[in-house]
Protein backbone atom coordinates (compact mmCIF):
# COMPACT_ATOMS: atom_id res chain seq x y z
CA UNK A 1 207.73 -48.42 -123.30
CA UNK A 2 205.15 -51.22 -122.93
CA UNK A 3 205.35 -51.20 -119.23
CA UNK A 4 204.84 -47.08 -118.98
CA UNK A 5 201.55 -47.72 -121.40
CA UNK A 6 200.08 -50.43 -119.54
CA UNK A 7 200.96 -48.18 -116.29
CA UNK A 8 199.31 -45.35 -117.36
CA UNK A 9 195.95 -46.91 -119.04
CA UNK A 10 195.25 -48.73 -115.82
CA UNK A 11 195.33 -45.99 -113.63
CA UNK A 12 193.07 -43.81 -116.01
CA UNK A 13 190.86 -46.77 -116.58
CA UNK A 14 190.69 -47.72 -112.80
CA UNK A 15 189.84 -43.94 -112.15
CA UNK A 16 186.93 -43.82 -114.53
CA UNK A 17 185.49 -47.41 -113.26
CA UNK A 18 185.79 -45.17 -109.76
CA UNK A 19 183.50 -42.69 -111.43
CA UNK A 20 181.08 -45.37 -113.00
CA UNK A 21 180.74 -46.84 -109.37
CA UNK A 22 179.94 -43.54 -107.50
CA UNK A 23 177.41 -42.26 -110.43
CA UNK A 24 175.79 -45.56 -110.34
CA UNK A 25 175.08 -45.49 -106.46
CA UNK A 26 174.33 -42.06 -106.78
CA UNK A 27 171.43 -42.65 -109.32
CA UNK A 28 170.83 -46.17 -108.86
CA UNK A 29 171.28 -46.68 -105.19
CA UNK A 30 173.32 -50.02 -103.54
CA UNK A 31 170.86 -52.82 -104.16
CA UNK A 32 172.33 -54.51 -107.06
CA UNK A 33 175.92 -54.27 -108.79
CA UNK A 34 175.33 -51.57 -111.51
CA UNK A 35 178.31 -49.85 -111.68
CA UNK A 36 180.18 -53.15 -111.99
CA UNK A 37 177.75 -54.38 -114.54
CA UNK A 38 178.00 -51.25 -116.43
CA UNK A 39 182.24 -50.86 -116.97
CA UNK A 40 181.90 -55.04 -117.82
CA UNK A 41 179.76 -54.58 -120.70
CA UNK A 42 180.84 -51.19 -121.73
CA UNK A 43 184.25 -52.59 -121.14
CA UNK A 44 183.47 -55.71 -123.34
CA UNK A 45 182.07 -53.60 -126.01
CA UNK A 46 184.72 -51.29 -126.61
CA UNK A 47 186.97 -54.40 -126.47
CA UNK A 48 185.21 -55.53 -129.28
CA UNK A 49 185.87 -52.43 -131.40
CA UNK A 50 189.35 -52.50 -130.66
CA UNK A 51 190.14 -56.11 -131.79
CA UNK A 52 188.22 -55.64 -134.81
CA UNK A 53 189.72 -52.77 -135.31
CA UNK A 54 193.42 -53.51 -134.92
CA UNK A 55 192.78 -56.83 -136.51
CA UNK A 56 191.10 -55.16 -139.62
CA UNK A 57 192.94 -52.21 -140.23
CA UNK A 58 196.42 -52.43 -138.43
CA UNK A 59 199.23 -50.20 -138.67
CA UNK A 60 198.79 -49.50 -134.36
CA UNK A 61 201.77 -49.32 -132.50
CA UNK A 62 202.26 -51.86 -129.66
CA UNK A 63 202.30 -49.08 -127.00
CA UNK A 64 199.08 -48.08 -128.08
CA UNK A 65 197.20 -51.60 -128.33
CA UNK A 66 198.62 -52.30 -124.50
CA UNK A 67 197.76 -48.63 -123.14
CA UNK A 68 194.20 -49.11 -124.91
CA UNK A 69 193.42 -52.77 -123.81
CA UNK A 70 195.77 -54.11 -120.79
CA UNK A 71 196.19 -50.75 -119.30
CA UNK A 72 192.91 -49.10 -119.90
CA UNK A 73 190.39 -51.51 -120.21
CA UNK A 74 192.07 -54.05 -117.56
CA UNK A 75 191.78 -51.11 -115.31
CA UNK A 76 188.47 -49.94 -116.31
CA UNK A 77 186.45 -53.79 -116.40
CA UNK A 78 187.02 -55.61 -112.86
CA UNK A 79 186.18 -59.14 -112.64
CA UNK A 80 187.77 -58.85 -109.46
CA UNK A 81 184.91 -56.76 -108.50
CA UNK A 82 182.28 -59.36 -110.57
CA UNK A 83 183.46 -62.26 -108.00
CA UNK A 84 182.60 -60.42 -104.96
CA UNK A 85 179.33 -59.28 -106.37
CA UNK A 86 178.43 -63.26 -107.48
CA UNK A 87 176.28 -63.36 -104.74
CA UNK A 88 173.74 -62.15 -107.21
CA UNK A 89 172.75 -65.10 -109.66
CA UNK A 90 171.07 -62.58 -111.86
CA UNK A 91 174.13 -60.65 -112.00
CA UNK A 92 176.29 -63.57 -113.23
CA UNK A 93 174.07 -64.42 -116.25
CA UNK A 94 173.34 -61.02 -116.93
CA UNK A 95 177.15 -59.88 -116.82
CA UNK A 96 178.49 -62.93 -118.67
CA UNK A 97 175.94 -62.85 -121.46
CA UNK A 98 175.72 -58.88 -121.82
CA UNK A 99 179.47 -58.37 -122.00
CA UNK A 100 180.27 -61.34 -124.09
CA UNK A 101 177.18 -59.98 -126.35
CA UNK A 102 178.40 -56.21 -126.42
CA UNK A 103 181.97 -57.27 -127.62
CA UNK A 104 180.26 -59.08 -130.66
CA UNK A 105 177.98 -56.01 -131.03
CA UNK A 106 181.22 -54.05 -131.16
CA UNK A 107 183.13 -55.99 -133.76
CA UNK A 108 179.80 -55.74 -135.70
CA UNK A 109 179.63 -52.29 -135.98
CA UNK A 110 183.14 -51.82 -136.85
CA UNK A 111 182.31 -54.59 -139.69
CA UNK A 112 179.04 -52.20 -140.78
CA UNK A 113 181.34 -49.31 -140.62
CA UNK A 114 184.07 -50.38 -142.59
């Protein structure tokens, strides 16, 4: 049930935040946050889509709402992770106002879509 769905979403989402973080420090080297800032506004967008989505069209099951937002995007966006990389003022403002502007950019262009 719920629990098995919120189980499974994390642990894919946690694994592809994993793969954001090595990429980023692969390409983008240790000085600042990026793969961190990167799942938090990607993360924030796709949340976004989702609750306009399942708030606009409906009809998902529970399961599926939980595996797609607790499980995968809790496991995928770490604020955990944000709070040890506060250090960086820059990275506060530009984490808070990115991912709080990406979910609105989301919901948007669900609105545009639909």
């Amino acid at each position: 049930g719920s629990y098995l769905a919120v189980f499974v979403g994390g642990g894919l989402g946690a694994a592809l935040r994993h793969a954001v973080n090595r990429t980023s420090l692969v390409y983008l080297g240790p000085a600042y946050p990026y793969g961190t800032l990167i799942v938090n506004v990607v993360g924030s967008l796709l949340m976004g889509v989702l609750a306009e989505l399942f708030l606009s069209k409906g009809g998902s099951s529970q399961e599926l709402r939980l595996f797609l937002t607790t499980g995968f995007l809790g496991g995928f966006t770490t604020f955990s992770a944000f709070s040890l990389d506060a250090a960086l003022t820059s990275y506060i403002v530009a984490s808070v106002l990115l991912s709080i502007a990406a979910l609105f950019v989301g919901m948007a262009g669900v609105r545009a879509l639909t």
